[in-house]
N, C-alpha and C. Protein backbone atom coordinates (compact mmCIF):
# COMPACT_ATOMS: atom_id res chain seq x y z
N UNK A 1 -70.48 -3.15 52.13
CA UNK A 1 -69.09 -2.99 51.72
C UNK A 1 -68.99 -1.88 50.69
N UNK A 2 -68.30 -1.04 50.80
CA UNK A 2 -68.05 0.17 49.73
C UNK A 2 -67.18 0.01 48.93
N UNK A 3 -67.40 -0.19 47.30
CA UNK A 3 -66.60 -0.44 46.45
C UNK A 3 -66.22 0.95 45.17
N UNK A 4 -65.46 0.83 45.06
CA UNK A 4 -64.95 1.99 43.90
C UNK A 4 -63.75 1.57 43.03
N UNK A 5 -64.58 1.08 41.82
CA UNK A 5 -64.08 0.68 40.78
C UNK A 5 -63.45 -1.03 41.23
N UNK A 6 -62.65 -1.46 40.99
CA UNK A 6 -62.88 -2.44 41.35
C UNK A 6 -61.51 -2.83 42.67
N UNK A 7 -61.92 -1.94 43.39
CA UNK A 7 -61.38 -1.64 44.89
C UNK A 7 -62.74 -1.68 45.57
N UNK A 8 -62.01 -2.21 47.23
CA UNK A 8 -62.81 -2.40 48.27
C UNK A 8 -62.42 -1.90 49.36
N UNK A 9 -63.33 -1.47 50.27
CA UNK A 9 -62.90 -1.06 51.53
C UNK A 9 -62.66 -2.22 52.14
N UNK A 10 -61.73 -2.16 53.06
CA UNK A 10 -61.36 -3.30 54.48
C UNK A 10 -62.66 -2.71 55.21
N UNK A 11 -63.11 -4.10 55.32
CA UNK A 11 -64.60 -3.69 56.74
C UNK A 11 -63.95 -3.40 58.02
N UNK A 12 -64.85 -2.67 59.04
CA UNK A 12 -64.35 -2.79 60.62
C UNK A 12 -64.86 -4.21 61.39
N UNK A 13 -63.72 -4.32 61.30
CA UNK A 13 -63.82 -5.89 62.14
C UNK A 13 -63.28 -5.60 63.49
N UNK A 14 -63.20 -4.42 64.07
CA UNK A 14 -62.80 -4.18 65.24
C UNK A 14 -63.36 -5.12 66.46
N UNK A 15 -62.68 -5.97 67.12
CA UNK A 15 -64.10 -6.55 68.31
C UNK A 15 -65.09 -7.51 67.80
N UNK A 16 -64.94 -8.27 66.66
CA UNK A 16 -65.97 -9.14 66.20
C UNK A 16 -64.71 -9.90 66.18
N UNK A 17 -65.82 -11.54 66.85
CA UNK A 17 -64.72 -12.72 66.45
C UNK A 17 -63.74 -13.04 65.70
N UNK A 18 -63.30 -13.82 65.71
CA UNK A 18 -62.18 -14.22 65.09
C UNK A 18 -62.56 -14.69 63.18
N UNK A 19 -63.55 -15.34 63.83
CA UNK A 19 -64.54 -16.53 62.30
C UNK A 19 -65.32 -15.10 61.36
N UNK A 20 -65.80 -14.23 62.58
CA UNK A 20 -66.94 -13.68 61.82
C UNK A 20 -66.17 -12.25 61.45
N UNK A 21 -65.25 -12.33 61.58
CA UNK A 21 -63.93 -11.12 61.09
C UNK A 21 -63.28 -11.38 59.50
N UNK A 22 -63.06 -13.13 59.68
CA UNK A 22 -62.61 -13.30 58.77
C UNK A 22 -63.75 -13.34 57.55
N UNK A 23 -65.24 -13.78 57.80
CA UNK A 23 -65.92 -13.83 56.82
C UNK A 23 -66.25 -12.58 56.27
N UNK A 24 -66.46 -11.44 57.16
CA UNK A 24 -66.60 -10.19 57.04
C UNK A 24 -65.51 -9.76 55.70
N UNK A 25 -64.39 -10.29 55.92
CA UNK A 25 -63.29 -9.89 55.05
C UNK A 25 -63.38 -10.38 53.75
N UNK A 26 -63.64 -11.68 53.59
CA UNK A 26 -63.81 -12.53 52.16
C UNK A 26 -65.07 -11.94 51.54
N UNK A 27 -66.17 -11.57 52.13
CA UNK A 27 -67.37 -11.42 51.78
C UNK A 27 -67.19 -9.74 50.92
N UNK A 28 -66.24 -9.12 51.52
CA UNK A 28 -65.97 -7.60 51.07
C UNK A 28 -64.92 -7.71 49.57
N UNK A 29 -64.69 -9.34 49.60
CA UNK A 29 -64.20 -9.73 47.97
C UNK A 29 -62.40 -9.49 48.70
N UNK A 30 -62.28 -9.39 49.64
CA UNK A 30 -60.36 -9.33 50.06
C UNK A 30 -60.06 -11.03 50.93
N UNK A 31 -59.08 -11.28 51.14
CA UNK A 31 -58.71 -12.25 51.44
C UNK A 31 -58.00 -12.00 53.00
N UNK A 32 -57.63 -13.11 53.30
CA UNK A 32 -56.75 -12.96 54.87
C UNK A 32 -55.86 -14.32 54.98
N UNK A 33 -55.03 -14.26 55.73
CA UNK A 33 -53.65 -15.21 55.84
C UNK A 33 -54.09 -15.73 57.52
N UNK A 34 -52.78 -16.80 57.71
CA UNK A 34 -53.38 -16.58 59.81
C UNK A 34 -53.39 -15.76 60.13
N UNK A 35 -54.13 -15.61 60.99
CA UNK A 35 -54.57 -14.62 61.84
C UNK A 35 -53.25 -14.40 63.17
N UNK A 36 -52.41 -13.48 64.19
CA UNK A 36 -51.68 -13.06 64.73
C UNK A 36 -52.40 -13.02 66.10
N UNK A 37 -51.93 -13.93 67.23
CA UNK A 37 -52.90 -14.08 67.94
C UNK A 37 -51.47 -13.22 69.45
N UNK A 38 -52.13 -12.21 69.62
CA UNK A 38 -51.36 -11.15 70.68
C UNK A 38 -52.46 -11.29 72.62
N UNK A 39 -50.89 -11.05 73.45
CA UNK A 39 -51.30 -10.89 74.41
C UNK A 39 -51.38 -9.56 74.52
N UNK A 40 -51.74 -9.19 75.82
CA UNK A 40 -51.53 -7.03 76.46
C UNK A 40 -49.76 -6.98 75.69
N UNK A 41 -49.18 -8.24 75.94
CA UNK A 41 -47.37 -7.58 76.04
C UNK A 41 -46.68 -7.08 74.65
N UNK A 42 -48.14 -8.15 73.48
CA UNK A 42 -47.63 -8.10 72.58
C UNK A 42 -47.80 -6.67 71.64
N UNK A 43 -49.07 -5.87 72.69
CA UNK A 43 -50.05 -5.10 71.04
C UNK A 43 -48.86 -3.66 71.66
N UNK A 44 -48.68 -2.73 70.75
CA UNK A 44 -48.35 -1.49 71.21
C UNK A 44 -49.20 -0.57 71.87
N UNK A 45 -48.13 0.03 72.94
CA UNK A 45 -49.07 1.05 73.69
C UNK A 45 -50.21 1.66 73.45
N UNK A 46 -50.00 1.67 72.06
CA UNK A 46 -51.25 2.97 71.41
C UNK A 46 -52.13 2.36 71.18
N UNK A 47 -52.32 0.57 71.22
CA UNK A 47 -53.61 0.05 71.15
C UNK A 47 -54.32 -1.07 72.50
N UNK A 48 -53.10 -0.54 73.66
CA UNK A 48 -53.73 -1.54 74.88
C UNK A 48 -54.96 -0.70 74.85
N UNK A 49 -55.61 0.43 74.82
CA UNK A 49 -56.91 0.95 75.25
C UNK A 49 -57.79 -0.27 74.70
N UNK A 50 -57.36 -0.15 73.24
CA UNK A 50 -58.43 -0.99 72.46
C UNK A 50 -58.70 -2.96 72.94
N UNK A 51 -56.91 -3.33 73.44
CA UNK A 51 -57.37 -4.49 73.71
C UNK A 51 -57.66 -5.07 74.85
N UNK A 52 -57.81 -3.70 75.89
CA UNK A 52 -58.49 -4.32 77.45
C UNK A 52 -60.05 -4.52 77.22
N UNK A 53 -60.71 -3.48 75.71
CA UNK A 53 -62.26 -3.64 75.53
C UNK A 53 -62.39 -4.92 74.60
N UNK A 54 -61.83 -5.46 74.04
CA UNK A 54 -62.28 -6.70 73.38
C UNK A 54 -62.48 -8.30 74.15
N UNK A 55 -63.22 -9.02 73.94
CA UNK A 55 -62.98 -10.21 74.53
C UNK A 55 -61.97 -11.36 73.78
N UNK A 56 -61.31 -12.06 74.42
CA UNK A 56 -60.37 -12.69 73.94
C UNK A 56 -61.54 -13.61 72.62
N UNK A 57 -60.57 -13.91 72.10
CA UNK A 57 -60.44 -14.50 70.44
C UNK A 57 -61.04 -13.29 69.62
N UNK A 58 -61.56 -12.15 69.85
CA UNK A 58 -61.55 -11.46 69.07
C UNK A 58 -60.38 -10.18 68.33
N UNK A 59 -60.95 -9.74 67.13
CA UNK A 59 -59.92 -8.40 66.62
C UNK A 59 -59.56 -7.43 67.51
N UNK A 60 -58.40 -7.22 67.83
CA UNK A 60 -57.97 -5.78 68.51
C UNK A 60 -57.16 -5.03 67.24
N UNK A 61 -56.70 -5.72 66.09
CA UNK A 61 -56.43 -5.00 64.90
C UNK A 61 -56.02 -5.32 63.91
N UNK A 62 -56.63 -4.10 62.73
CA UNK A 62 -56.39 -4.89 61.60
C UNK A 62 -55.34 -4.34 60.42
N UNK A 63 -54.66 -4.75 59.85
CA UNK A 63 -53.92 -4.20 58.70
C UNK A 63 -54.36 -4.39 57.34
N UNK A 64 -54.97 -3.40 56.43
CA UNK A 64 -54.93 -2.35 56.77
C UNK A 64 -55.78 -1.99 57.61
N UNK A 65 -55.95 -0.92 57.70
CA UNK A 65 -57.04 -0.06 58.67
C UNK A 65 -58.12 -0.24 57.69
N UNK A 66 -59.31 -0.22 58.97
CA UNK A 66 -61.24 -0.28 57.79
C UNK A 66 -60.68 0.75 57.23
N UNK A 67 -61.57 0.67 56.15
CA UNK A 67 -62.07 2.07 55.24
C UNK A 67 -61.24 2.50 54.38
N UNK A 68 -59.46 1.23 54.39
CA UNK A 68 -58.76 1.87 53.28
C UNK A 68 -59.00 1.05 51.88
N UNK A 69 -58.88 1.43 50.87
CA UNK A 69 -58.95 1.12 49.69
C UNK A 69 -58.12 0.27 48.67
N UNK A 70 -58.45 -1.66 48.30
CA UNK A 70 -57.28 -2.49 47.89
C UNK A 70 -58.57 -2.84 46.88
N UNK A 71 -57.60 -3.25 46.74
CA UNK A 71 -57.53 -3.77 45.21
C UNK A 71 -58.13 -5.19 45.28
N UNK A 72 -59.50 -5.90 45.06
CA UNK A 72 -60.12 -7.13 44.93
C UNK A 72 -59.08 -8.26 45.54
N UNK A 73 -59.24 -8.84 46.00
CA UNK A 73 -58.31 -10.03 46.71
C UNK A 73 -57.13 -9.56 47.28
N UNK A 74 -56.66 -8.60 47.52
CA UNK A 74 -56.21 -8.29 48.36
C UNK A 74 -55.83 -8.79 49.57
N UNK A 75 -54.45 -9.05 51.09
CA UNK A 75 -54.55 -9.81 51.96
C UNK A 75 -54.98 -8.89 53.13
N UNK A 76 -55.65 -9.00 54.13
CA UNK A 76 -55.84 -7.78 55.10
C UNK A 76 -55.37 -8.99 56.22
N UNK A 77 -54.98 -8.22 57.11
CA UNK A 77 -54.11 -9.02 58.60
C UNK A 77 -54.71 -8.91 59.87
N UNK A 78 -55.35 -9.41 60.65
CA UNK A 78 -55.98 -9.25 61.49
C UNK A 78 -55.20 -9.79 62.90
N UNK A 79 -55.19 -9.55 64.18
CA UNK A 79 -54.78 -9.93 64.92
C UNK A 79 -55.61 -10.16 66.26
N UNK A 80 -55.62 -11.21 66.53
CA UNK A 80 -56.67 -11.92 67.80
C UNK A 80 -56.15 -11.37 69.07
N UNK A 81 -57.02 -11.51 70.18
CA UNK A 81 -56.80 -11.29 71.37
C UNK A 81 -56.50 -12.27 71.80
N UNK A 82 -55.56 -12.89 72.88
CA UNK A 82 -55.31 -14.31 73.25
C UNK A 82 -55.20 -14.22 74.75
N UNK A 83 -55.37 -15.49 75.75
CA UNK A 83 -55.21 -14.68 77.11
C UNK A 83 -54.30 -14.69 77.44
């Protein structure tokens, strides 16, 4: 996890489970709320590429995006694949 000052990056949880997305997240010192569980109808165009490659219950996306920079506990939003 890359930290600067006492900010953290959001990990890429792209495509990793649902459980091991969220631990990924707490473990990087940020927090998460429920999780947003989307069909194909629900995600926008610009990310069906991403959610025909994931297997269901996993991340097709996250808010913020990896690699941006919050502030220790922080909430990041993740959204599941569902069938």
């Amino acid at each position: 996890t890359v930290s600067v000052g006492d900010r953290v990056a959001v990990p890429n949880v792209l495509g990793k489970p649902e459980a091991e997305a969220q631990r990924l997240i707490r473990e990087a010192g940020l927090a998460t709320t429920y999780s947003n569980y989307q069909a194909a109808e629900d995600v926008p165009e610009r990310n069906r590429a991403i959610f025909s490659t994931v297997a269901v219950g996993s991340v097709v996306s996250s808010d913020p995006l990896a690699g941006t920079l919050l502030e220790r506990g922080a909430v990041v939003n993740i959204a599941v694949r569902k069938k």
